[in-house]
Structure formats: C-alpha cells, structure tokens
N, C-alpha and C. Protein backbone atom coordinates (compact mmCIF):
# COMPACT_ATOMS: atom_id res chain seq x y z
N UNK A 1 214.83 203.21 90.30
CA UNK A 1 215.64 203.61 89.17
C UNK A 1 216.04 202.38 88.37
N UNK A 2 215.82 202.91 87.22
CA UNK A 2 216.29 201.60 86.35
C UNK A 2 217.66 201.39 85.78
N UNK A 3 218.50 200.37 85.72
CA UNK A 3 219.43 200.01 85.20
C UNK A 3 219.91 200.17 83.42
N UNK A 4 220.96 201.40 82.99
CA UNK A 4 221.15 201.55 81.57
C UNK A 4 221.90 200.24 81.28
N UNK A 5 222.56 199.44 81.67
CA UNK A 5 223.75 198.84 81.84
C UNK A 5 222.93 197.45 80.79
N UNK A 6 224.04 197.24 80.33
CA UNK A 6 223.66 196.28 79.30
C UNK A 6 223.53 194.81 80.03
N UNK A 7 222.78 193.98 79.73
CA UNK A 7 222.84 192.49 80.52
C UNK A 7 224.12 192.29 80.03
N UNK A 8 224.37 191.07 81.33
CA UNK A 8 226.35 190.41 80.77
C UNK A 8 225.94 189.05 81.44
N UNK A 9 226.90 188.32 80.86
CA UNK A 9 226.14 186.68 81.53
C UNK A 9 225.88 186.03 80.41
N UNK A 10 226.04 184.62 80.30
CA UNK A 10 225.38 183.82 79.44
C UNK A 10 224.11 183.57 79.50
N UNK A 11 223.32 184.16 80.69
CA UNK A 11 222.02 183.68 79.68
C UNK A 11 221.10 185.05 79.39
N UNK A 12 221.63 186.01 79.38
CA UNK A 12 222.01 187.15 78.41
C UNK A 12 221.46 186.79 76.86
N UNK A 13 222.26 185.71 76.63
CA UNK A 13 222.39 185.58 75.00
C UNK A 13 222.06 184.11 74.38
N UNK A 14 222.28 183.22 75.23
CA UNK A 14 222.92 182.33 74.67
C UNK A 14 221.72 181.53 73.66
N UNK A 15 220.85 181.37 74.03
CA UNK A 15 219.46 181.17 72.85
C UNK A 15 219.92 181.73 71.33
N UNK A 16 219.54 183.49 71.62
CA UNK A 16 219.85 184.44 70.48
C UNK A 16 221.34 184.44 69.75
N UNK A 17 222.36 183.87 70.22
CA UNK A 17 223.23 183.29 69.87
C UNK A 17 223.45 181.90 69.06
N UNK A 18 222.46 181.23 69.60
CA UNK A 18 222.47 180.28 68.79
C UNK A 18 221.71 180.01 67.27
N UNK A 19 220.64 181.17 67.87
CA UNK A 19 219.91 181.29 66.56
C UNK A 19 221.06 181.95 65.12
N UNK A 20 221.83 182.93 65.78
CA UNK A 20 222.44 183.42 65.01
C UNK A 20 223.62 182.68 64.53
N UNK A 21 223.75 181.74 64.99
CA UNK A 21 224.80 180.70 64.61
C UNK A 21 224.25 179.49 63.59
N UNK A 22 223.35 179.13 63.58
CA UNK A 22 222.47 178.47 62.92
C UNK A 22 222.19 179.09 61.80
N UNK A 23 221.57 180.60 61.90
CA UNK A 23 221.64 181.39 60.08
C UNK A 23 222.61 181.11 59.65
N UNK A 24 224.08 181.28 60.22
CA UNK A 24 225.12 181.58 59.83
C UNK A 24 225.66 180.41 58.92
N UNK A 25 224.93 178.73 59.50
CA UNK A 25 225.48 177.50 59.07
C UNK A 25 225.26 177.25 58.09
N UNK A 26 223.46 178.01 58.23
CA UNK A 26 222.65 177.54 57.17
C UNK A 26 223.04 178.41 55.94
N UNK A 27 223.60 179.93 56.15
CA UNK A 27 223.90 180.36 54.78
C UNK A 27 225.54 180.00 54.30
N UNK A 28 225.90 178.80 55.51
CA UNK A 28 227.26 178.73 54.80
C UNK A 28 226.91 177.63 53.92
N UNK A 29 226.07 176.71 54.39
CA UNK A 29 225.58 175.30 53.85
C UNK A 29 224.99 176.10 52.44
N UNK A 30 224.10 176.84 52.21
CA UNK A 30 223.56 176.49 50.76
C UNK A 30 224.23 177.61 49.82
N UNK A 31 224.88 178.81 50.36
CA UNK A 31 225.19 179.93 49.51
C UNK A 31 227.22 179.22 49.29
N UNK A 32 227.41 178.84 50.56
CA UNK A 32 228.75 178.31 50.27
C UNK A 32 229.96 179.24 50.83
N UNK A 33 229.33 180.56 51.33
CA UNK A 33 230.27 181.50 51.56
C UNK A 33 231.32 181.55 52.56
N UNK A 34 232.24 181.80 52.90
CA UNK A 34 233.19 182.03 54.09
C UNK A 34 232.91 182.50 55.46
N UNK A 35 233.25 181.63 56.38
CA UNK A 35 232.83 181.85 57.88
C UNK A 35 232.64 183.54 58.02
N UNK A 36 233.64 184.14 57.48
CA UNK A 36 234.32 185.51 57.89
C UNK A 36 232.72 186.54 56.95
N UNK A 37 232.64 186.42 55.66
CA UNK A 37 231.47 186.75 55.40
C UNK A 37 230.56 186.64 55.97
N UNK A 38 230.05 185.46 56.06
CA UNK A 38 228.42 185.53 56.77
C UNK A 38 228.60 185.85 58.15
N UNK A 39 229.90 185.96 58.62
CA UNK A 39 229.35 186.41 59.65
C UNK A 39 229.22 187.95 60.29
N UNK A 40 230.42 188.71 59.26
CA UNK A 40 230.12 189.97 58.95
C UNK A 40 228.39 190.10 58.40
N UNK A 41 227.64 189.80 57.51
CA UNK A 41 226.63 189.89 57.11
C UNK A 41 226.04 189.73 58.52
N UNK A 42 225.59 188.93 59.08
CA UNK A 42 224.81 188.71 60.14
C UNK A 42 225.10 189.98 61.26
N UNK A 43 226.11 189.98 61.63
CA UNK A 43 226.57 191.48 62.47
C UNK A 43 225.72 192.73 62.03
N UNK A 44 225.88 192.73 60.84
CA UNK A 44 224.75 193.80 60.83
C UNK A 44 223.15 193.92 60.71
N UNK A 45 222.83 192.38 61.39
CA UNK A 45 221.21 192.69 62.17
C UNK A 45 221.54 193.53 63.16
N UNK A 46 220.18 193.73 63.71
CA UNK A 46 219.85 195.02 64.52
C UNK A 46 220.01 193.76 66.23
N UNK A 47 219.33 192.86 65.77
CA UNK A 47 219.43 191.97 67.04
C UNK A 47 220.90 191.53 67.63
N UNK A 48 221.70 191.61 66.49
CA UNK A 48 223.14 190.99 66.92
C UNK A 48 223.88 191.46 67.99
N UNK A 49 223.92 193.02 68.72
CA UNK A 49 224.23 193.53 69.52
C UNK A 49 223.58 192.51 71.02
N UNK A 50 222.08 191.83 70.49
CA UNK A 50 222.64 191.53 72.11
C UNK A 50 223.20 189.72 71.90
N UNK A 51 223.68 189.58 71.35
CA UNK A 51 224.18 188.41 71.30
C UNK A 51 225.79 188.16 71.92
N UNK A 52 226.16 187.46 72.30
CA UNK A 52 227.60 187.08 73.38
C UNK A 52 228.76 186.28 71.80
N UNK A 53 228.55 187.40 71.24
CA UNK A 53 229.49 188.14 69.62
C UNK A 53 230.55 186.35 69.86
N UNK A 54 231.62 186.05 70.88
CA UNK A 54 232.76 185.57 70.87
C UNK A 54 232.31 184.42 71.11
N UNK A 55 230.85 183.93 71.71
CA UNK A 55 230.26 182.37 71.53
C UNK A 55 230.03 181.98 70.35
N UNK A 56 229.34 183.14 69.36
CA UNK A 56 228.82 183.23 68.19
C UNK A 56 230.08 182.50 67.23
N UNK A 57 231.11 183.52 67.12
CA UNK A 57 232.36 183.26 66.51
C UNK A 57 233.12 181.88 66.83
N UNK A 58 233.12 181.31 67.60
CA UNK A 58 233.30 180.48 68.34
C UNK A 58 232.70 179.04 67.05
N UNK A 59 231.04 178.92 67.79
CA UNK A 59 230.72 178.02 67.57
C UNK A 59 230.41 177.89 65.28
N UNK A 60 230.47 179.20 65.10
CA UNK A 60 230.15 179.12 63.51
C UNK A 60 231.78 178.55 63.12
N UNK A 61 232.81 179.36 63.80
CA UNK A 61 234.21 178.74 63.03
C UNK A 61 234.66 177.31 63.06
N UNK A 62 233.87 177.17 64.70
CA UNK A 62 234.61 175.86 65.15
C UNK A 62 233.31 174.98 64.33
N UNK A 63 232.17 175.01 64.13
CA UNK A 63 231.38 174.01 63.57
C UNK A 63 231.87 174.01 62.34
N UNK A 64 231.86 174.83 61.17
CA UNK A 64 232.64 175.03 60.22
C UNK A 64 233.87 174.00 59.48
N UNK A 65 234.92 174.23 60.41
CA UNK A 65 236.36 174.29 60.21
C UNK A 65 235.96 172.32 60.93
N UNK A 66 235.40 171.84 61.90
CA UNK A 66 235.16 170.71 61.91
C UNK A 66 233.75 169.80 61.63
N UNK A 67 233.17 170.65 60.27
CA UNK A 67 232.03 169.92 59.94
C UNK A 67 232.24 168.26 59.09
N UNK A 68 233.47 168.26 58.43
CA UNK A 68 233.52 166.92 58.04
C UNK A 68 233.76 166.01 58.95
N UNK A 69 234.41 166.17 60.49
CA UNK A 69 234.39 165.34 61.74
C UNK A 69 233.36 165.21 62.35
N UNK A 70 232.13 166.16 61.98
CA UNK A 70 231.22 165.98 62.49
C UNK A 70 230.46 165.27 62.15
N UNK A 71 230.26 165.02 60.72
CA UNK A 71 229.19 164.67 59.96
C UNK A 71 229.84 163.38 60.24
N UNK A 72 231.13 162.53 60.37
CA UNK A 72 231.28 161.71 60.51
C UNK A 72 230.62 161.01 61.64
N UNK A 73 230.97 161.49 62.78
CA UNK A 73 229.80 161.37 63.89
C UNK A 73 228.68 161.00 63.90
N UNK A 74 228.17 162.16 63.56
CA UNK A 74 226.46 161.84 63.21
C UNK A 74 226.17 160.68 62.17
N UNK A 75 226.78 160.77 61.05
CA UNK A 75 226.72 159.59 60.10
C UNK A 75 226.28 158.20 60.91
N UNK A 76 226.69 157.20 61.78
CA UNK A 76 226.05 156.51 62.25
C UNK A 76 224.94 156.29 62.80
N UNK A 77 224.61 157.68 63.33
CA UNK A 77 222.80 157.79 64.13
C UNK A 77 221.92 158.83 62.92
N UNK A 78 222.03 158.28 61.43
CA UNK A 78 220.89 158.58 60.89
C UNK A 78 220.82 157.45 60.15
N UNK A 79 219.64 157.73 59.39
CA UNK A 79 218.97 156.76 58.61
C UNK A 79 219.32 157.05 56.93
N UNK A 80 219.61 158.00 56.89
CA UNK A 80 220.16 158.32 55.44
C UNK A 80 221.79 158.80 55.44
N UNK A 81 221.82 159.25 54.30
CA UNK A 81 223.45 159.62 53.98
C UNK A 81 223.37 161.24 54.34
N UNK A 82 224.33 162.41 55.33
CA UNK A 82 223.88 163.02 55.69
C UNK A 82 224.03 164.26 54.19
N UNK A 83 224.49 164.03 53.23
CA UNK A 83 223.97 164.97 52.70
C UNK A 83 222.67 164.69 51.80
N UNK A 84 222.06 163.83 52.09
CA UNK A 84 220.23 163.77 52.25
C UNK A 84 219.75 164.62 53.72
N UNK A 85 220.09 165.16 54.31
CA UNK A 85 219.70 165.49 55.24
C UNK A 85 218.58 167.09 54.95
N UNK A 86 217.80 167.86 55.26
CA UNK A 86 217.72 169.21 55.23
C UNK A 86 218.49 170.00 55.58
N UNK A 87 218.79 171.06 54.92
CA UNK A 87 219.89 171.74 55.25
C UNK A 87 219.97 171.77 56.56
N UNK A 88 218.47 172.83 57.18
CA UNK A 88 218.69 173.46 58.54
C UNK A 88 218.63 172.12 59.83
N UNK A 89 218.19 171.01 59.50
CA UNK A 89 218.30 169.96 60.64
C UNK A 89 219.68 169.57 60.24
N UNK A 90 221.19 169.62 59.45
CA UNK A 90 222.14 169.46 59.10
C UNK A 90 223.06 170.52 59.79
N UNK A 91 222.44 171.37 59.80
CA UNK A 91 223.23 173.20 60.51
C UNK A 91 222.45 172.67 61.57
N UNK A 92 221.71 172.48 62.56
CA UNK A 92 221.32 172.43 63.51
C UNK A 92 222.21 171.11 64.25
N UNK A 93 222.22 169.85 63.61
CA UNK A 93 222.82 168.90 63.96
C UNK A 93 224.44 169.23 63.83
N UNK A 94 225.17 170.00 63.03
CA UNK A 94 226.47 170.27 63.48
C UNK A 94 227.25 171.33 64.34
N UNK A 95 226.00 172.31 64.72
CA UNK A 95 225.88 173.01 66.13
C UNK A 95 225.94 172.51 67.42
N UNK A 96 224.40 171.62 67.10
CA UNK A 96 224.34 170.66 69.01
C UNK A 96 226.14 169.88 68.90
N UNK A 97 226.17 169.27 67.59
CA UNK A 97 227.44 168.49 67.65
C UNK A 97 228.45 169.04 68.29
N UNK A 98 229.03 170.17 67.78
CA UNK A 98 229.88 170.82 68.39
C UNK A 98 229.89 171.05 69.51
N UNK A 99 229.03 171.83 69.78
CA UNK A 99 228.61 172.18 71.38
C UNK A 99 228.98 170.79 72.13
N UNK A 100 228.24 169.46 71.77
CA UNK A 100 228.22 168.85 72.65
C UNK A 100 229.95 168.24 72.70
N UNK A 101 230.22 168.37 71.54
CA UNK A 101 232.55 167.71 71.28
C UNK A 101 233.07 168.86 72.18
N UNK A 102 232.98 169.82 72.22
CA UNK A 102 234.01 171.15 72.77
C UNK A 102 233.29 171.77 73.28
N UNK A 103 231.84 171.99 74.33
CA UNK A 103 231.81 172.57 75.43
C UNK A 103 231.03 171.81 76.54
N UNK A 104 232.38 171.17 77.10
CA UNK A 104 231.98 170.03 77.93
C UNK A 104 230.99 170.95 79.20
N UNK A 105 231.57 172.28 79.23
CA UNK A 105 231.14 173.20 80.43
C UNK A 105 229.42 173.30 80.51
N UNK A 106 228.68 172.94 79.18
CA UNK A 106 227.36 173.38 78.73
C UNK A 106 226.97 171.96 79.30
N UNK A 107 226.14 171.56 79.81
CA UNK A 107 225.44 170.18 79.93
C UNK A 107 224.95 169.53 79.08
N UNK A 108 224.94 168.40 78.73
CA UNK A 108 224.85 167.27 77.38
C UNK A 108 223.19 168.11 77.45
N UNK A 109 222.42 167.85 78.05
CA UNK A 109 220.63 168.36 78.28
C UNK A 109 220.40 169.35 77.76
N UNK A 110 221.16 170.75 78.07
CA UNK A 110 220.90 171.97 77.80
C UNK A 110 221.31 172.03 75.82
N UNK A 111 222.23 171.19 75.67
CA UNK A 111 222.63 171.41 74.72
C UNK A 111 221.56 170.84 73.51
N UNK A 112 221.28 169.60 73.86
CA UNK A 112 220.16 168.84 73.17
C UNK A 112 218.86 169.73 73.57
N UNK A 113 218.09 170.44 74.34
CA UNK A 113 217.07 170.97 74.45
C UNK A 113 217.11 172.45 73.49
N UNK A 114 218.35 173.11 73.37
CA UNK A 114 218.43 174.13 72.44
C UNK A 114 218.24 173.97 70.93
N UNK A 115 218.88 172.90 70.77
CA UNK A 115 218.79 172.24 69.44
C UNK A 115 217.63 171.87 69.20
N UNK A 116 216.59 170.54 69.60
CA UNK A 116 215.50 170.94 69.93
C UNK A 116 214.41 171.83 69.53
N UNK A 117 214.42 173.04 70.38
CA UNK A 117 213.88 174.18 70.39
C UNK A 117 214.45 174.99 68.92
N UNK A 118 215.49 174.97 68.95
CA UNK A 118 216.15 175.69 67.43
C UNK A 118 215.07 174.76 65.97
N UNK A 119 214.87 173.48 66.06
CA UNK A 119 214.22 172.51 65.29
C UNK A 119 212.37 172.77 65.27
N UNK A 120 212.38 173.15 66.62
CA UNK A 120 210.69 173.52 66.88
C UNK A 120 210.61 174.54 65.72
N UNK A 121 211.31 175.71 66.19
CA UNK A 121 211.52 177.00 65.70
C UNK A 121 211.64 176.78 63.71
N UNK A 122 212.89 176.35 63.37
CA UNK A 122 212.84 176.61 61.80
C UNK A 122 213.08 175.25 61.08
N UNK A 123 212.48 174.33 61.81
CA UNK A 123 212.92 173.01 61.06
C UNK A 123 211.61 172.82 60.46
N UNK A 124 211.93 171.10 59.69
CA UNK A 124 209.85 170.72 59.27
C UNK A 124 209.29 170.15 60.35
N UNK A 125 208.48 169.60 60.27
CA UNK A 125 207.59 168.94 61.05
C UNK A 125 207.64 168.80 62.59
N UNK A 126 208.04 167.36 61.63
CA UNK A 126 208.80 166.50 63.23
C UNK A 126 209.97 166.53 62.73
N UNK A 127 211.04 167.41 62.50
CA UNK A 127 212.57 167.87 62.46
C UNK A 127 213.18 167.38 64.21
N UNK A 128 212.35 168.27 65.02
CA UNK A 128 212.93 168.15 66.07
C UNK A 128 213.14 166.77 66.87
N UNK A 129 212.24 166.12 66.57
CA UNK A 129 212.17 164.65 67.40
C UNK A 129 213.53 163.84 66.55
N UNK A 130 213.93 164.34 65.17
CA UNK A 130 215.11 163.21 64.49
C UNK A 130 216.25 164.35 65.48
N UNK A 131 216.29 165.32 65.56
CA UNK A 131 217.65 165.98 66.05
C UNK A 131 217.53 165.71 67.26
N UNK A 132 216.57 165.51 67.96
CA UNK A 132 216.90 165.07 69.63
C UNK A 132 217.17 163.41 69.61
N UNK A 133 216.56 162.89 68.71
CA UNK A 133 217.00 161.62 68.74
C UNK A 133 218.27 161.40 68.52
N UNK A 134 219.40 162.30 67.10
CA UNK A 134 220.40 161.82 66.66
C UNK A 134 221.55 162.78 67.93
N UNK A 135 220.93 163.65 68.54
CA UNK A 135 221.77 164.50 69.04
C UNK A 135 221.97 163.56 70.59
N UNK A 136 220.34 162.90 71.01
CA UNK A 136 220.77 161.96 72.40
C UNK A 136 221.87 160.97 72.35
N UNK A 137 222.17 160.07 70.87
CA UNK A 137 222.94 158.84 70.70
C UNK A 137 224.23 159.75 70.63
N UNK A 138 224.27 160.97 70.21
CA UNK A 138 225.74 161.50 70.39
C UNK A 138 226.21 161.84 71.43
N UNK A 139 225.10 162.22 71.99
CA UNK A 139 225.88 162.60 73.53
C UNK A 139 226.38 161.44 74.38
N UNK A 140 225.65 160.08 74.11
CA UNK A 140 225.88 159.07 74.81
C UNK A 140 227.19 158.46 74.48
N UNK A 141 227.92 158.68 73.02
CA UNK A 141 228.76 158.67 72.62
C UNK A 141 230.17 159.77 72.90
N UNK A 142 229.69 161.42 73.02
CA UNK A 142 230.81 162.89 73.50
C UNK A 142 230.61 162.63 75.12
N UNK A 143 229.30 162.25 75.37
CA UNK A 143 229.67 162.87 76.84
C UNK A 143 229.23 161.34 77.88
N UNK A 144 229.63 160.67 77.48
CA UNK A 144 229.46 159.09 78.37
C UNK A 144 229.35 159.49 80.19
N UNK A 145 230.49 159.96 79.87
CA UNK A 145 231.16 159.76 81.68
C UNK A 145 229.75 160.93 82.32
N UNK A 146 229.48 161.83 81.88
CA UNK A 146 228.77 162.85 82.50
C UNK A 146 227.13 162.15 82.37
N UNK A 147 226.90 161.62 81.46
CA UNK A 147 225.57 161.00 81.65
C UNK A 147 225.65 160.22 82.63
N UNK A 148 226.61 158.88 82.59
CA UNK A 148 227.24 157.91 83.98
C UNK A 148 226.95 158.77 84.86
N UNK A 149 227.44 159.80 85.14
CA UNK A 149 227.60 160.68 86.57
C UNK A 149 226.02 160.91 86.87
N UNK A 150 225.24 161.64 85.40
CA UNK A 150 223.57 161.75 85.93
C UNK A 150 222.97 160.71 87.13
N UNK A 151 223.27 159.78 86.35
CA UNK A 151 222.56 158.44 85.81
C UNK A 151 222.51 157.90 87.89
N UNK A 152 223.74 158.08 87.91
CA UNK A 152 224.22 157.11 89.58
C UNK A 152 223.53 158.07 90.97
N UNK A 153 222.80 157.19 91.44
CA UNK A 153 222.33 157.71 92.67
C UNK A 153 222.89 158.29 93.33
N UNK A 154 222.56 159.54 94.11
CA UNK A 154 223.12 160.44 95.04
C UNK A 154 223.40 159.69 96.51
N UNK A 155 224.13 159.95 96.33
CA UNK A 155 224.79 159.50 97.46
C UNK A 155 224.54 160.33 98.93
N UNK A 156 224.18 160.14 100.19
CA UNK A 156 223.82 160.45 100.93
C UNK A 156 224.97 161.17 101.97
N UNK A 157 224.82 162.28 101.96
CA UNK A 157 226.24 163.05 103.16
C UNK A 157 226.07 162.13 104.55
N UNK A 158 227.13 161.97 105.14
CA UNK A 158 226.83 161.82 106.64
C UNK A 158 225.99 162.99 107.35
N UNK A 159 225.65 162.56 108.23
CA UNK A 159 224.57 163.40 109.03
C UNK A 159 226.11 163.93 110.30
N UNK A 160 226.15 165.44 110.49
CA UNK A 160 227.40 165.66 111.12
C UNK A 160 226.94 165.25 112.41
N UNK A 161 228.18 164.59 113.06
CA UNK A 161 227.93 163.83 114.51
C UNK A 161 228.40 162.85 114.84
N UNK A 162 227.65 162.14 113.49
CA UNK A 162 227.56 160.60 113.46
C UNK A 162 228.40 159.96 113.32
C-alpha cells in the first residue's frame, strides 16, 4: 500500500525551494517589486505546494531586507562592481550569501554546491565556476571556524580497555 501523506523533511524541498527563491530575487532584481508580491505571484505555481513555503519566505525576505550587507561582502571577491554583475549570478550570489551569514545549521558545502547547481541550471556559461569561486572566499570569510573544524584531522577514539 502506498503512502497519501505528503513528504515532510528538508530534503522534501529544499532544491525546489531554492529555485523558487532565486525567481523570486531575480524578479525582485529587474521588475523591482515587493518581497510580499512576488512572492504571492510565485505561490501560485502549481510546483509551489511542494516547496518548505517558511524556508522560501525566509530566505527571499531575509536576502532582500539584507542585500546591501550582502553585496558588501561579496564586493571584495569579484572582479567588477557588483552591479555589473548578471542579474541571476547576483540573485544567486545573495542567496548562497545568506544562507551561508544565517544558516549556520546548512553546511558551508551544501550551500555552495546548491548555488552551483542553481548557476549550472539558469546562469551563462561558466556562471557557475565565478559563484563557486566568489561563494568559496565567502565562506572562508562566514564560516572560518567550521571549515577549521573540516580541515583538522580526526582524531582517533581510545580503543575501550586501554
């Protein structure tokens, strides 16, 4: 018998979530409109139901409401001024950003590989190789101590007995 029950869980969504957070940047970036609009607009795709709705809200308000702290950020690990940037590697880069400032819970990796993949998906070219590049120097910068932690050899348990 099969299960009616809706998936629950983050990885449920959290891809399709991001995609939908990314439209959302990108139509705030060129149309200009209000978090609260586009994201009503987007709600009514057909896909949005399976998306984890309060990550969504989350990461469009909070990227949003701190995109000029962000861009400050990033501003040092590019090569141009970031509003030379493309829009969607700009909405993509103040997503991973966020993610990587305020959800320490997500792993610096997972966060840069979504972004990434989000860049494979609707960026140009080689989009993705500048956002994994500008998104690695940020993490080395948001998340120091947790790379440190990668980084240091495992340490060996005692053997019980001994």
């Amino acid at each position: 018998m099969t299960s009616t029950k809706p998936e629950s869980g983050p990885k449920k969504s959290r891809r399709k979530t991001r995609e939908f957070a990314l439209q959302a940047l990108y139509q705030w970036k060129m149309a200009g409109d209000p978090a609260g609009v586009v994201m009503s607009q987007l709600a009514e795709e057909k896909e949005f139901a399976k998306i984890d709705e309060a990550h969504f809200a989350g990461l469009v308000t909070g990227a949003i409401d701190a995109s000029a702290d962000l861009d400050a950020l990033i501003a040092p690990h590019i090569d141009r001024k970031v509003e030379e940037l493309s829009p969607i590697e700009h909405a993509i880069l103040l997503l991973g950003g966020y993610e990587l400032q305020k959800h320490p819970e997500i792993p610096y990796r997972v966060v840069i590989n979504e972004a990434v993949e989000l860049a494979k998906i609707y960026g140009g070219t080689d989009g993705h190789k500048f956002v994994n590049g500008v998104l690695d120097k940020l993490a080395g910068q948001l998340r120091a101590v947790e790379i440190a932690a990668k980084l240091e050899p495992k340490k060996k348990s005692p053997k019980p007995g001994a």
